[in-house]
C-alpha atoms as a PDB file:
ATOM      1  CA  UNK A   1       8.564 -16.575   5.993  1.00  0.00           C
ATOM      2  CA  UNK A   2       6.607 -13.412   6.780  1.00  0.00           C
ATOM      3  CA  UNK A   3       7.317  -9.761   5.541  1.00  0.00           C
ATOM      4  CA  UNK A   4       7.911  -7.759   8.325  1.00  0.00           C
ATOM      5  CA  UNK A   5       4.401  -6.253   8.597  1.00  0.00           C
ATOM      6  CA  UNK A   6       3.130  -4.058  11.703  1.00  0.00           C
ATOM      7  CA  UNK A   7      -0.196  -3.570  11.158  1.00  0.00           C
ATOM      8  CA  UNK A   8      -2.326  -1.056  13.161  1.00  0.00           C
ATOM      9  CA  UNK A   9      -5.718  -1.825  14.419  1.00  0.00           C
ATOM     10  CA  UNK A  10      -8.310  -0.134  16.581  1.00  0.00           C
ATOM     11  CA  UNK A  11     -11.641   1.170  16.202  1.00  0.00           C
ATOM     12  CA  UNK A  12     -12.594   3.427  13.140  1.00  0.00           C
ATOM     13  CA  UNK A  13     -11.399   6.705  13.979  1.00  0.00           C
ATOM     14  CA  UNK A  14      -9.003   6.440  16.580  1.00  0.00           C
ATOM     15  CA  UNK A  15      -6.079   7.438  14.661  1.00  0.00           C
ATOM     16  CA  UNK A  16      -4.546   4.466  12.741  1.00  0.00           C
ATOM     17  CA  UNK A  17      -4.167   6.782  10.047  1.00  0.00           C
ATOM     18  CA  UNK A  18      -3.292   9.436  11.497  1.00  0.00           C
ATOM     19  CA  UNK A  19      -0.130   8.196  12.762  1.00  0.00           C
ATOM     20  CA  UNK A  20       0.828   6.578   9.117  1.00  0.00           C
ATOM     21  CA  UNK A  21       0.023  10.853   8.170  1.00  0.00           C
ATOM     22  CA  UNK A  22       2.746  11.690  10.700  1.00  0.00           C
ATOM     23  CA  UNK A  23       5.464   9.206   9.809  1.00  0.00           C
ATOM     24  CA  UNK A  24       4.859  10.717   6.291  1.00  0.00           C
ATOM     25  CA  UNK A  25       5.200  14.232   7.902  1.00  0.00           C
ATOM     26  CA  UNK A  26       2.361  15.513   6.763  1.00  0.00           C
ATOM     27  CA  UNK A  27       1.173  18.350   8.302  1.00  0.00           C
ATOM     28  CA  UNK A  28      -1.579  17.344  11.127  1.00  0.00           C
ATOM     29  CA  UNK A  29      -1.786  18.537  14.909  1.00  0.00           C
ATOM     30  CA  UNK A  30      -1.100  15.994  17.440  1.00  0.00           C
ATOM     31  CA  UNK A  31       0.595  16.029  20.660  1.00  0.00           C
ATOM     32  CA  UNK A  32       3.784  14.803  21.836  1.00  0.00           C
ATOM     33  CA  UNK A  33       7.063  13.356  19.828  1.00  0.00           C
ATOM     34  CA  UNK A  34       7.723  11.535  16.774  1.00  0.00           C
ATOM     35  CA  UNK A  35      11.361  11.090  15.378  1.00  0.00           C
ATOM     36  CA  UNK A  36      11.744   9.913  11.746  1.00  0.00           C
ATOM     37  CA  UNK A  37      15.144   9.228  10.484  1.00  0.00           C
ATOM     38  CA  UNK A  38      16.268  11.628   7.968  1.00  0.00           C
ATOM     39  CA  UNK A  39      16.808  10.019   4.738  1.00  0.00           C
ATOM     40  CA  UNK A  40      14.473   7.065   5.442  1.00  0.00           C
ATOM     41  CA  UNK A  41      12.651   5.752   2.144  1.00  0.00           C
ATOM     42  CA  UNK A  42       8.703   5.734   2.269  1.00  0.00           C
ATOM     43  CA  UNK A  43       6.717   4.145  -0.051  1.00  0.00           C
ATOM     44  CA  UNK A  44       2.781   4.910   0.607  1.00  0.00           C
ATOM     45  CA  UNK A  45      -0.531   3.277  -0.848  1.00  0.00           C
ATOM     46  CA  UNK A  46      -2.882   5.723   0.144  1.00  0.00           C
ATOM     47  CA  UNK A  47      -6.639   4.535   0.844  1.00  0.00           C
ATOM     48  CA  UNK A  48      -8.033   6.902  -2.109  1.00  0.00           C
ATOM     49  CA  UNK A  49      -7.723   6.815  -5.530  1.00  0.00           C
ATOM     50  CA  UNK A  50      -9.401   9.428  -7.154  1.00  0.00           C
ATOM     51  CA  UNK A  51      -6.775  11.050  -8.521  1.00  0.00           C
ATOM     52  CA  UNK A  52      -5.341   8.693 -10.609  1.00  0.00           C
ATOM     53  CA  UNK A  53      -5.153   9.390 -14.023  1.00  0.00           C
ATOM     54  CA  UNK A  54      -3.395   8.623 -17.603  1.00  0.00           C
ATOM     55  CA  UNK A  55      -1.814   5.634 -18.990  1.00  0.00           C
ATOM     56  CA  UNK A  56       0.134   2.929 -16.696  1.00  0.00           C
ATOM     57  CA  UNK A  57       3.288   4.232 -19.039  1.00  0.00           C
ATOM     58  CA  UNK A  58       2.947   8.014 -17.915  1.00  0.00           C
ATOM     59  CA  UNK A  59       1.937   6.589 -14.171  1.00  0.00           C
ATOM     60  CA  UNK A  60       4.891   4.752 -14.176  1.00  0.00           C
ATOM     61  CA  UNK A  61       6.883   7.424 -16.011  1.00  0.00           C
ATOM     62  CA  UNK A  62       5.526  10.313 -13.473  1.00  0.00           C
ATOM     63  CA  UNK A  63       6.452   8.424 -10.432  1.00  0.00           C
ATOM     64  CA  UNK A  64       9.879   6.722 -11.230  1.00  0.00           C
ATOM     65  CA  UNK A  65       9.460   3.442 -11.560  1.00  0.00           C
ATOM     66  CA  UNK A  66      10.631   0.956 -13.632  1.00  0.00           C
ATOM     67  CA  UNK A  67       7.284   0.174 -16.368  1.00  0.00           C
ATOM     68  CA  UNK A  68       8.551  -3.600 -16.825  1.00  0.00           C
ATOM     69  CA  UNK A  69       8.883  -4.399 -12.762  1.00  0.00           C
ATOM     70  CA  UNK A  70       5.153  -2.385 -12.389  1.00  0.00           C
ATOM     71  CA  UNK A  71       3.399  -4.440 -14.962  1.00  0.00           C
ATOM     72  CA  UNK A  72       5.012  -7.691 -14.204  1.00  0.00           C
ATOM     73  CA  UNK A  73       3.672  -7.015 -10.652  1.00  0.00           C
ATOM     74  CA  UNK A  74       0.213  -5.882 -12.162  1.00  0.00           C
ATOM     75  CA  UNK A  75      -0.069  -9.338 -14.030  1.00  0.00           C
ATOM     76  CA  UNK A  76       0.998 -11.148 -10.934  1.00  0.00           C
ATOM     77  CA  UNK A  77      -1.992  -9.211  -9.391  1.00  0.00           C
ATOM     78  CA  UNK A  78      -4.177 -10.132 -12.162  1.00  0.00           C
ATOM     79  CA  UNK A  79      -3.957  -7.380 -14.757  1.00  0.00           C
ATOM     80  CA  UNK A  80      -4.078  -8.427 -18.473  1.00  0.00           C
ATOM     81  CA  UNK A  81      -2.687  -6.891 -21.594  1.00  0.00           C
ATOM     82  CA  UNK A  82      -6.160  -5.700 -22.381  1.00  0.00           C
ATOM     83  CA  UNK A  83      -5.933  -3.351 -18.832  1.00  0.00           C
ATOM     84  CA  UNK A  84      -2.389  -2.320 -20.047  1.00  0.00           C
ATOM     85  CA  UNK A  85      -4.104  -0.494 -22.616  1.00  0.00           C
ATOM     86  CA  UNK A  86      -6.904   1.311 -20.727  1.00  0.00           C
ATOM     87  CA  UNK A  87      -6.367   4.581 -18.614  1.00  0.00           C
ATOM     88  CA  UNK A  88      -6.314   4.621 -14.775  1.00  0.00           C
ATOM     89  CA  UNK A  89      -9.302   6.524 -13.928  1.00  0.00           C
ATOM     90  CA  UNK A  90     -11.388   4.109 -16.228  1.00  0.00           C
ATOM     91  CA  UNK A  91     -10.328   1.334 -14.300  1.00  0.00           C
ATOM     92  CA  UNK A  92     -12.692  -0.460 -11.400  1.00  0.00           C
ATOM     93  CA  UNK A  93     -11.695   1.107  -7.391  1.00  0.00           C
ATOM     94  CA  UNK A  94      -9.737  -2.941  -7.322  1.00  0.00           C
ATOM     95  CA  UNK A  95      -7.537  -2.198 -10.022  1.00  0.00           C
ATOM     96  CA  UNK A  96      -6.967   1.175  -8.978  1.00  0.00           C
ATOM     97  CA  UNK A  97      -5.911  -0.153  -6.067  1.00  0.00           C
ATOM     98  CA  UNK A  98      -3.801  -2.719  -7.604  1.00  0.00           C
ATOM     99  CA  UNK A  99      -2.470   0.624  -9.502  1.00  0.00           C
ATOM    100  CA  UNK A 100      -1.377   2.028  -6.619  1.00  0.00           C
ATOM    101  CA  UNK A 101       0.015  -1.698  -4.455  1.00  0.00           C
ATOM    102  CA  UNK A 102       2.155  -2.256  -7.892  1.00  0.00           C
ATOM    103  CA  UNK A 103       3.569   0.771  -7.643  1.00  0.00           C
ATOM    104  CA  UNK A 104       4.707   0.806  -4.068  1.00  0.00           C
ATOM    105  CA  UNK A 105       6.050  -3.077  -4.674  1.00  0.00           C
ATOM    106  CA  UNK A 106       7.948  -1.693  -7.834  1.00  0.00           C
ATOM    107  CA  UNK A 107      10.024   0.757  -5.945  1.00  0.00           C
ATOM    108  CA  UNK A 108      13.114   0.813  -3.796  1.00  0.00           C
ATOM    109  CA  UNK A 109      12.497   2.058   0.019  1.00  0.00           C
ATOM    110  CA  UNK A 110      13.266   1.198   3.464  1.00  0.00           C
ATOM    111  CA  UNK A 111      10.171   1.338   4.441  1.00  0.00           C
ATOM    112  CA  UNK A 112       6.244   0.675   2.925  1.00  0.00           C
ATOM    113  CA  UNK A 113       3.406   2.025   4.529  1.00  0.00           C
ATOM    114  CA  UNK A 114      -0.009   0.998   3.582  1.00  0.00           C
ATOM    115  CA  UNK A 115      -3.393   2.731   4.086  1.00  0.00           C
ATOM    116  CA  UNK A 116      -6.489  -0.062   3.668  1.00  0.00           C
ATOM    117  CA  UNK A 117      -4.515  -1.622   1.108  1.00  0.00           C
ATOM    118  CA  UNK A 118      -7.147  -4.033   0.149  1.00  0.00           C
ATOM    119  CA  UNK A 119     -10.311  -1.857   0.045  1.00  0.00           C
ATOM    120  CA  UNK A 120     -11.828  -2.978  -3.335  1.00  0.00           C
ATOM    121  CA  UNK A 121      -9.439  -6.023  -3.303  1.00  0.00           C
ATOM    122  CA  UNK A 122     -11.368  -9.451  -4.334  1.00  0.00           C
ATOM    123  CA  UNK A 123     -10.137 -12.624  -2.330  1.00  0.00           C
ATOM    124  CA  UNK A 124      -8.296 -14.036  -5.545  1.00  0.00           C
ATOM    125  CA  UNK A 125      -6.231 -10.617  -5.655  1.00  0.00           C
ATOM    126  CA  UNK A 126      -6.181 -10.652  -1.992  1.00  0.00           C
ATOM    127  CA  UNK A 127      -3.926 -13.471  -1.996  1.00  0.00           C
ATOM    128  CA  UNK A 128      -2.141 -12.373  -5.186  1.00  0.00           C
ATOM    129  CA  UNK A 129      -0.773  -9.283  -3.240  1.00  0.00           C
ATOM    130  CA  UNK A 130      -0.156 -11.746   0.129  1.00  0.00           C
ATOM    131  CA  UNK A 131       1.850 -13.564  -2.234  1.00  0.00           C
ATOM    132  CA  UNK A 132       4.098 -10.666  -3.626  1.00  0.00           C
ATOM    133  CA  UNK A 133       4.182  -9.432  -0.180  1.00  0.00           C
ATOM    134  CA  UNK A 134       5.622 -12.589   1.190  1.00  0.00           C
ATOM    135  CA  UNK A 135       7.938 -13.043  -1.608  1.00  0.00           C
ATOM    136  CA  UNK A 136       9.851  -9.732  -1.474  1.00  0.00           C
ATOM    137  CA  UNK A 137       9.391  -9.536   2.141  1.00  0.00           C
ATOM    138  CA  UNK A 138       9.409  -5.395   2.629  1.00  0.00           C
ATOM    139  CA  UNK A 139       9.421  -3.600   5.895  1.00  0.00           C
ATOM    140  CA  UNK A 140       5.474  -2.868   6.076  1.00  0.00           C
ATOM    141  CA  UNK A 141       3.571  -0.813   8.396  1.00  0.00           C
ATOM    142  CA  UNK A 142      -0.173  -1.031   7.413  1.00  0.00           C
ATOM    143  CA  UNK A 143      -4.250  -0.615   8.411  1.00  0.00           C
ATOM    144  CA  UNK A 144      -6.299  -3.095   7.444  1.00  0.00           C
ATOM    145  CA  UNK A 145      -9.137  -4.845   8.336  1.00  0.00           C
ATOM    146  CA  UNK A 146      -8.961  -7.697   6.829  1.00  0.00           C
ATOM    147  CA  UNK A 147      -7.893 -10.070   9.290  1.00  0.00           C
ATOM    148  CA  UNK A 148      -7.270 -12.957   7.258  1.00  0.00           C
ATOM    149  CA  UNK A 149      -4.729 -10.797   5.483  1.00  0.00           C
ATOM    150  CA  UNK A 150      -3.117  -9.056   8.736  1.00  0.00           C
ATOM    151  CA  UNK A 151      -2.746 -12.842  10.344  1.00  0.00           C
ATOM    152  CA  UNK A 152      -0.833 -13.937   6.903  1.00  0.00           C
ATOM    153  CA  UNK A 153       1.521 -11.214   6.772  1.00  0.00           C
ATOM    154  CA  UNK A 154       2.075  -9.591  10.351  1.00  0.00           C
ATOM    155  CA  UNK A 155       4.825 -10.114  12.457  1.00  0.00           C
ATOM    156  CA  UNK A 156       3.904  -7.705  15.074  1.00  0.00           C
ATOM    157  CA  UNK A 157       0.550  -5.911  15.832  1.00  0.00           C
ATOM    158  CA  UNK A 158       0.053  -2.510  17.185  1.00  0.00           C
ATOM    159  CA  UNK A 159      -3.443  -1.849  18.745  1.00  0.00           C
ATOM    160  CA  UNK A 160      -4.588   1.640  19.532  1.00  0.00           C
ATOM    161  CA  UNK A 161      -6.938   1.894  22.204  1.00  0.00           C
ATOM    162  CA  UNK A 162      -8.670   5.475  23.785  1.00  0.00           C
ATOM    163  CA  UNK A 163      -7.222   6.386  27.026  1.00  0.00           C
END
C-alpha cells in the first residue's frame, strides 16, 4: 500500500516550490487563487538546513515533538546512539536531513509537505525513509527528483509545464 504522495515535477525553476511556499502561506507574489482550509495541519521538510542547531533533545523540545517517537524514527533511518549525542549543525547535510524527515514523521498533521526530501539522502536511507513513509502512510505532497523514490511512493503526479 502506498502513502498518499503527490509529487510535483517539472523543470528546475518552474515553480514546484513555489506552490509548496503558497500552501504554507508564505508570503510570495503569484497570480490567481489558492484556498487552504483553515485549521489544516502542515508539516514541512524544507530543502535547507542551515539553520539547524543544538541537541536532538532541545530540537525536539523546541518544536513539540515527542523525543522517543523522533529518535526511534532517527534509528529506523539509520542514526546511532553515538549521533544522539552530537549537535545538529555538526552533523553531515544526510543526517541533517534525516533531522528534519524525523521530525515531520514524528508529528501529528493532516497534511506533509516535502521540499527535495532526499537531497543528501544515500540509497540505504533512501529506502529507510520509503519504508517509514509506506508504513504510516501520511497525506504527502512533495518535489523530488528522485524517480525511483517518487514511483515507490506516489499515488498521483502533478507535472508543471510553461504555458
Amino acid at each position: 500500500m502506498k502513502a498518499i504522495g503527490w509529487p510535483f515535477y517539472g523543470k528546475n525553476g518552474i515553480g514546484k516550490s513555489s506552490i509548496l511556499k503558497l500552501i504554507l502561506k508564505e508570503n510570495i507574489e503569484y497570480t490567481g487563487e489558492l484556498k487552504v482550509v483553515n485549521g489544516l495541519k502542515i508539516s514541512y521538510v524544507s530543502q535547507k538546513t542551515d539553520e539547524l542547531k543544538g541537541s536532538l533533545k532541545a530540537f525536539a523540545k523546541e518544536t513539540n515533538v515527542e523525543e522517543s517517537i523522533f529518535k526511534a524514527m532517527l534509528t529506523k533511518m539509520g542514526l546511532t546512539q553515538d549521533d544522539f549525542e552530537t549537535n545538529i549543525e555538526d552533523m553531515s547535510e544526510g543526517q541533517k536531513k534525516k533531522v528534519l524527515i524525523a521530525k515531520s514523521i514524528s508529528e501529528q498533521a493532516n497534511l506533509y509537505i516535502w521540499d527535495e526530501p532526499l537531497n543528501y539522502i544515500d540509497i540505504l536511507s533512501r529506502e529507510q525513509i520509503e519504508d517509514c513513509i509506506l508504513a504510516y502512510q501520511p497525506t504527502l505532497i512533495f518535489v523530488e527528483h528522485d524517480e525511483r523514490f517518487t514511483q515507490k511512493i506516489a499515488t498521483k503526479m502533478v507535472s508543471l509545464i510553461k504555458g
